[in-house]
Protein backbone atom coordinates (compact mmCIF):
# COMPACT_ATOMS: atom_id res chain seq x y z
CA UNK A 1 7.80 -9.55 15.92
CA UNK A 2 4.47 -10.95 14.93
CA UNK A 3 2.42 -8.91 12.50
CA UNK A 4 -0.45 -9.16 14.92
CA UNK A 5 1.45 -7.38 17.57
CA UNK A 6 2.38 -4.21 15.38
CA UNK A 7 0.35 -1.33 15.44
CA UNK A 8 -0.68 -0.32 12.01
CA UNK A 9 -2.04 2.94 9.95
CA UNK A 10 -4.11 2.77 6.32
CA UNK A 11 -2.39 4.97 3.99
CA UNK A 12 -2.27 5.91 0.22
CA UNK A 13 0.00 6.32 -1.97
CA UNK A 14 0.23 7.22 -6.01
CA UNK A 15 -2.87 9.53 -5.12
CA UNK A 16 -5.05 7.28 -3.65
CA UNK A 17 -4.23 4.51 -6.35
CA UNK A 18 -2.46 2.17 -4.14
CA UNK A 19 -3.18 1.46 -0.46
CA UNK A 20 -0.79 0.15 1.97
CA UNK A 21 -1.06 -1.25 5.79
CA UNK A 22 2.57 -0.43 7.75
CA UNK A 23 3.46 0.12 10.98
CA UNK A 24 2.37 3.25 12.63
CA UNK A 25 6.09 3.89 14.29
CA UNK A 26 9.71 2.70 12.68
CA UNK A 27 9.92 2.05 9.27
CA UNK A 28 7.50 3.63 6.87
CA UNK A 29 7.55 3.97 3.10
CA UNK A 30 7.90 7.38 1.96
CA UNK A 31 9.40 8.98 -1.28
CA UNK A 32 12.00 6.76 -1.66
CA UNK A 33 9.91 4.07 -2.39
CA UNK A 34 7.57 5.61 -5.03
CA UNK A 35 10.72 7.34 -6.90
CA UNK A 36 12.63 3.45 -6.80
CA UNK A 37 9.52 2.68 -8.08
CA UNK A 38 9.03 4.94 -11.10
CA UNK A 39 12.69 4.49 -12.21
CA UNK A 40 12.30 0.91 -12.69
CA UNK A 41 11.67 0.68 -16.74
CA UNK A 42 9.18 -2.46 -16.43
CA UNK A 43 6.95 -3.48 -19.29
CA UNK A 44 3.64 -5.57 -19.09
CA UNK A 45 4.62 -9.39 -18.96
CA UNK A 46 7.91 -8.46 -17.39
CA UNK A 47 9.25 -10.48 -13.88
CA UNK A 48 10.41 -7.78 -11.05
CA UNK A 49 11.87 -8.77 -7.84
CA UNK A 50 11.96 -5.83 -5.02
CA UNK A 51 14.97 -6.80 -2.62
CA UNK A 52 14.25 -5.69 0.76
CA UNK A 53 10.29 -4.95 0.06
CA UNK A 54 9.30 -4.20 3.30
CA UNK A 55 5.57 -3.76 3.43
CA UNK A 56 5.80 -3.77 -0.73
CA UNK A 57 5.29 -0.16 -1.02
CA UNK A 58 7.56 0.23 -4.40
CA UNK A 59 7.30 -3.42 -5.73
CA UNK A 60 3.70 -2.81 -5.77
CA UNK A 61 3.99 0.79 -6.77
CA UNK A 62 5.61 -0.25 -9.92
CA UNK A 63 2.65 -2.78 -10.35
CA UNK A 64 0.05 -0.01 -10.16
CA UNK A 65 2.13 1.86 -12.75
CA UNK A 66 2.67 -1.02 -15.17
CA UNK A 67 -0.29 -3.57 -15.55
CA UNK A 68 0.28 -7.22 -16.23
CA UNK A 69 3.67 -7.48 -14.46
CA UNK A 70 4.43 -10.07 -12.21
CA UNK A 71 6.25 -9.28 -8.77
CA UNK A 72 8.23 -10.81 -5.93
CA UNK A 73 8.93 -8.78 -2.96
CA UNK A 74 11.58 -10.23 -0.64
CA UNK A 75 11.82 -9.21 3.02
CA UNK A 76 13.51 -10.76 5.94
CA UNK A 77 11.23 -9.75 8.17
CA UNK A 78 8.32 -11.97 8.83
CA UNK A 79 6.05 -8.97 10.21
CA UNK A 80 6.57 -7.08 7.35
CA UNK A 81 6.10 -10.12 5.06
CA UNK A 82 2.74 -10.36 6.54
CA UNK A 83 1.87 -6.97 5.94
CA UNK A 84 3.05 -7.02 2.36
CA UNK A 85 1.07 -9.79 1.62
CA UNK A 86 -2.41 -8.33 2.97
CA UNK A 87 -0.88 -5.40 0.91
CA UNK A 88 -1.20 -7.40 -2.09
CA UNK A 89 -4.81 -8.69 -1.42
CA UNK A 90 -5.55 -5.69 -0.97
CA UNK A 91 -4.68 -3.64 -3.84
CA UNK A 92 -6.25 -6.54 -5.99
CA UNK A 93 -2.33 -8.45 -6.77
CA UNK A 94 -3.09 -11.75 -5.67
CA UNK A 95 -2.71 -13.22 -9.21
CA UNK A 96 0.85 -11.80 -9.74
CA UNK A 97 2.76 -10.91 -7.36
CA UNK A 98 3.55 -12.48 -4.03
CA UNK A 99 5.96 -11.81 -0.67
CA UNK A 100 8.38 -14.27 0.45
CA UNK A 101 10.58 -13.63 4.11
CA UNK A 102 14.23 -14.20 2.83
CA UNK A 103 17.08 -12.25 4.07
CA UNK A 104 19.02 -10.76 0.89
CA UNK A 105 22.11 -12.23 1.73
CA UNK A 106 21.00 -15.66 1.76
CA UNK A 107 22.88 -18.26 -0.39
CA UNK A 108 21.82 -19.02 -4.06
CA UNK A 109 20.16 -22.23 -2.57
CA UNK A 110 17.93 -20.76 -0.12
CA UNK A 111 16.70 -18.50 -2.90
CA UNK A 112 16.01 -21.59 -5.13
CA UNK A 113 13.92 -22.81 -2.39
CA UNK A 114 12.05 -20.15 -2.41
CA UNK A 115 11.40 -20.28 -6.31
CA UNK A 116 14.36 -17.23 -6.75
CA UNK A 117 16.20 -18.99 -9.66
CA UNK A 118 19.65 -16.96 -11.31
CA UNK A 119 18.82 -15.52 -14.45
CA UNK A 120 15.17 -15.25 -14.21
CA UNK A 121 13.82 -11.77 -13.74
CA UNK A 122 14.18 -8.75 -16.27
CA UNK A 123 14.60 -6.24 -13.54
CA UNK A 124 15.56 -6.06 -9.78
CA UNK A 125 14.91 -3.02 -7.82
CA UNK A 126 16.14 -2.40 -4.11
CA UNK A 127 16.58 0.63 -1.47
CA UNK A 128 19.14 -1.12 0.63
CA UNK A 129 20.45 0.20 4.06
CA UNK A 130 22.47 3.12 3.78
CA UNK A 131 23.34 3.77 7.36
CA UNK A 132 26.36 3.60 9.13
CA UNK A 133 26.31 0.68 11.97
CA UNK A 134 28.70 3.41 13.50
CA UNK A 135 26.22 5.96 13.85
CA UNK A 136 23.48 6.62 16.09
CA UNK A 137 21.04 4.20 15.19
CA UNK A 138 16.57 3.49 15.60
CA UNK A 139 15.91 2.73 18.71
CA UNK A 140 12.78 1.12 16.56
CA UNK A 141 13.71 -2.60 15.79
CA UNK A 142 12.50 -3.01 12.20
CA UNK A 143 13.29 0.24 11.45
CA UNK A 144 17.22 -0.12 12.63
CA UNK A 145 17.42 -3.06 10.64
CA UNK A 146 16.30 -1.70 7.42
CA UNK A 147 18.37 1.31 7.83
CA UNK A 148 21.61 -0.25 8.81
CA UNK A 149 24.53 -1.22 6.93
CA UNK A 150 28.31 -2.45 6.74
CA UNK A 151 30.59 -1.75 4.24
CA UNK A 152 29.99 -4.91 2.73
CA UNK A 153 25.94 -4.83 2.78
CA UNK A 154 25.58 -2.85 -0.89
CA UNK A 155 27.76 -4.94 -2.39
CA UNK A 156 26.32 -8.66 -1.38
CA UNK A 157 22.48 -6.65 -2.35
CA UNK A 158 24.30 -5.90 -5.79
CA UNK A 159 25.98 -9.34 -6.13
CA UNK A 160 22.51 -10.56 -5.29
CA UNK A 161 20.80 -8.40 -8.10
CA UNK A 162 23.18 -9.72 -10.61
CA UNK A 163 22.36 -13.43 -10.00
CA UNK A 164 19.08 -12.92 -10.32
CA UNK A 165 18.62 -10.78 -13.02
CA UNK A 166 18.81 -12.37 -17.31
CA UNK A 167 21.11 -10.80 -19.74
CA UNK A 168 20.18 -7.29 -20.19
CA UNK A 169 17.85 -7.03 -16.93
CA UNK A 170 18.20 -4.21 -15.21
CA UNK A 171 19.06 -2.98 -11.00
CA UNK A 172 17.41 0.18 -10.36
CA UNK A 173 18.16 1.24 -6.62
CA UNK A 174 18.35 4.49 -4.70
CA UNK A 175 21.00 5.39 -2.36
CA UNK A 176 22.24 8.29 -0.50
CA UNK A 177 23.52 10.99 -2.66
CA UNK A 178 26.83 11.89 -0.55
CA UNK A 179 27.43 8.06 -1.12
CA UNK A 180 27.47 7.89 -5.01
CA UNK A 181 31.36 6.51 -5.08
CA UNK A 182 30.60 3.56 -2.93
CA UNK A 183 27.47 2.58 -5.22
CA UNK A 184 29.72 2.79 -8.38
CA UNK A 185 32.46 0.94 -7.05
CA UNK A 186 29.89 -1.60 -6.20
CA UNK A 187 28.38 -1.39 -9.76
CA UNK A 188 31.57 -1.91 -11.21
CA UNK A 189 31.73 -5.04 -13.50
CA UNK A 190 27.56 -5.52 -13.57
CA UNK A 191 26.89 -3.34 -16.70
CA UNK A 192 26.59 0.43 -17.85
CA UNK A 193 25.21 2.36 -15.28
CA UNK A 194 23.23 5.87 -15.42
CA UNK A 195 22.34 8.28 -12.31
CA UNK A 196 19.63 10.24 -11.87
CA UNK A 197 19.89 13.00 -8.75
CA UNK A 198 17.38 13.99 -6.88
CA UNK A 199 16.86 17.03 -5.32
CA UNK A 200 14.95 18.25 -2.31
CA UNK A 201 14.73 22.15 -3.10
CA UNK A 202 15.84 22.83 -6.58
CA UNK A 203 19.38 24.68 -6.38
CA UNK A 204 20.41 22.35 -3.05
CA UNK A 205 22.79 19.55 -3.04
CA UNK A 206 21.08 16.09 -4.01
CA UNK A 207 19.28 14.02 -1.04
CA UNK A 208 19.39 10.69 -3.37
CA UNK A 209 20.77 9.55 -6.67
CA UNK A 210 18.62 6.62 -8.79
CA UNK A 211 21.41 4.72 -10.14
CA UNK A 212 20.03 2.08 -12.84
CA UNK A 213 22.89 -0.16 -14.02
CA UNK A 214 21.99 -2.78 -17.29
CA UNK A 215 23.58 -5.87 -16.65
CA UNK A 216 26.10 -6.47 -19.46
CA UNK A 217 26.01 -3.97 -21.06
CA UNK A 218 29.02 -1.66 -21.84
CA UNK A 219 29.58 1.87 -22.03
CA UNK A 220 30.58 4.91 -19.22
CA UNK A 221 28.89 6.26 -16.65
CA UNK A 222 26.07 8.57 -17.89
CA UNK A 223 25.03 11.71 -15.05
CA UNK A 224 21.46 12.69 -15.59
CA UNK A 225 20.66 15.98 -14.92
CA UNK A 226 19.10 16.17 -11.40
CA UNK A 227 15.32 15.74 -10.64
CA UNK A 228 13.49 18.84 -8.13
CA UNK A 229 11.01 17.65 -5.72
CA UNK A 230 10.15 21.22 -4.84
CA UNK A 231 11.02 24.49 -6.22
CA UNK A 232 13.52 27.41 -4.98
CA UNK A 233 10.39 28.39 -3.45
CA UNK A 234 9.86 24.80 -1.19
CA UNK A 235 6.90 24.29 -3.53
CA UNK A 236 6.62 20.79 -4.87
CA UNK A 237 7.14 20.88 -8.83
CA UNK A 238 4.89 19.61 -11.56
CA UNK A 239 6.97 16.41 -12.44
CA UNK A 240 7.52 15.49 -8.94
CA UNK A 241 3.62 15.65 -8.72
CA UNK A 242 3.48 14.15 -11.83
CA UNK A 243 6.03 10.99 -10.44
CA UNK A 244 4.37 10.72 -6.67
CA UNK A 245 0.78 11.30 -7.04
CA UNK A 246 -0.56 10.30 -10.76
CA UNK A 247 2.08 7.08 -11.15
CA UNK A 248 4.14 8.49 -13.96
CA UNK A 249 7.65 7.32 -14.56
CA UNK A 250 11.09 9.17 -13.93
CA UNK A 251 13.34 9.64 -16.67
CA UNK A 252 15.87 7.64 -16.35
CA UNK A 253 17.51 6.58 -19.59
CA UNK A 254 20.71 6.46 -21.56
């Protein structure tokens, strides 16, 4: 689908700091992306690589957040690619960061190619599909294909993360909450790993864990206590307002 053809909104994001072009129906970025974002633990002259970028919304969230970063958002869909790129010219990223449409599960040569070298970033970051091909799924192209997944789809993202990613790099990617044993098992062997809940409604079962694994690194998995988007009350808390509107980071840590 050409990026021509789609029919787009202007919204912002990181109150009004960052402002992104996506498609007005299917997939759209929402919390997900800004809370990947603010759990990656980037530092200024740091390399960051968002697997499965879509329009950029987190890649570049994280570059709003941390100045003097440089970023590569991956995509395999040439629409979005398109988009994520006017994204970047946009918010003023045209010096360091770029998109490039490459499907995730493309061999270690393809991502040479494309300048993706083993080894080379210090962190990866990625909110793969987490849906269940068996399940009802979009009748929205793009967004079916972001959303959709196989058993074997978070473990080829994670093998991918791995390769790319230097000694002591770190994944940071969000997943579905009632899903946590799958994303361990697929950690397993990458490095110590740490999860960070999040909550909906303070009290309720967690919508999402963060899970940030550091690649080589030893030690047991570390539970975080969980992070409130809203209060008992449905009323969105101070450090969720603090994390999606003024670009401050989660606290994930070991």
């Amino acid at each position: 689908m050409a990026a021509d053809r789609i029919e787009v909104t202007h919204d912002a994001a990181l109150g009004g700091r960052l402002r992104l072009t996506q498609p007005k129906r299917g997939h759209r970025f929402g919390h997900d992306a800004i809370l990947l974002a603010a759990a990656v633990p980037a530092k200024s002259g740091d390399r960051v690589v968002d697997l499965g970028a879509g329009i950029g919304a987190a890649g570049l969230a994280v570059a709003t957040r941390v100045p003097g970063i440089d970023v590569t958002l991956v995509e395999i869909e040439p629409a979005l690619v398109a988009l994520a790129s006017g994204n970047i010219a946009d918010n003023g990223f045209s010096e360091s960061a770029c998109a490039v449409a490459l499907d995730v599960t493309a061999s270690e040569a393809e991502f040479n190619a494309a300048g993706l070298r083993a080894g080379q970033f210090d962190h990866v970051m990625m909110n793969p599909p987490f849906n269940d091909t068996t399940l009802q799924a979009s009748p929205d192209a793009l967004r079916r294909r972001a959303h959709s997944s196989t058993e074997i789809t978070l473990p080829m993202w994670i093998a991918c993360a791995g390769r790319l990613l230097r000694d002591g790099g770190t994944l940071t990617l969000i997943w579905r909450a009632e899903r946590l044993d799958d994303a361990c098992a697929a950690l397993t062997g990458l490095g110590a790993t740490c999860v960070l809940p999040i909550h909906s409604v303070a009290g309720e079962l967690a919508i999402r864990v963060i899970c940030r694994t550091a690649k080589g690194a030893g030690g047991d998995l570390v539970k975080l206590p969980g992070f409130d988007l809203n209060d008992a009350d449905k009323q969105e808390t101070a450090p969720a307002r603090a994390v999606l509107r003024d670009a401050m980071p989660l606290p994930v840590a070991r």
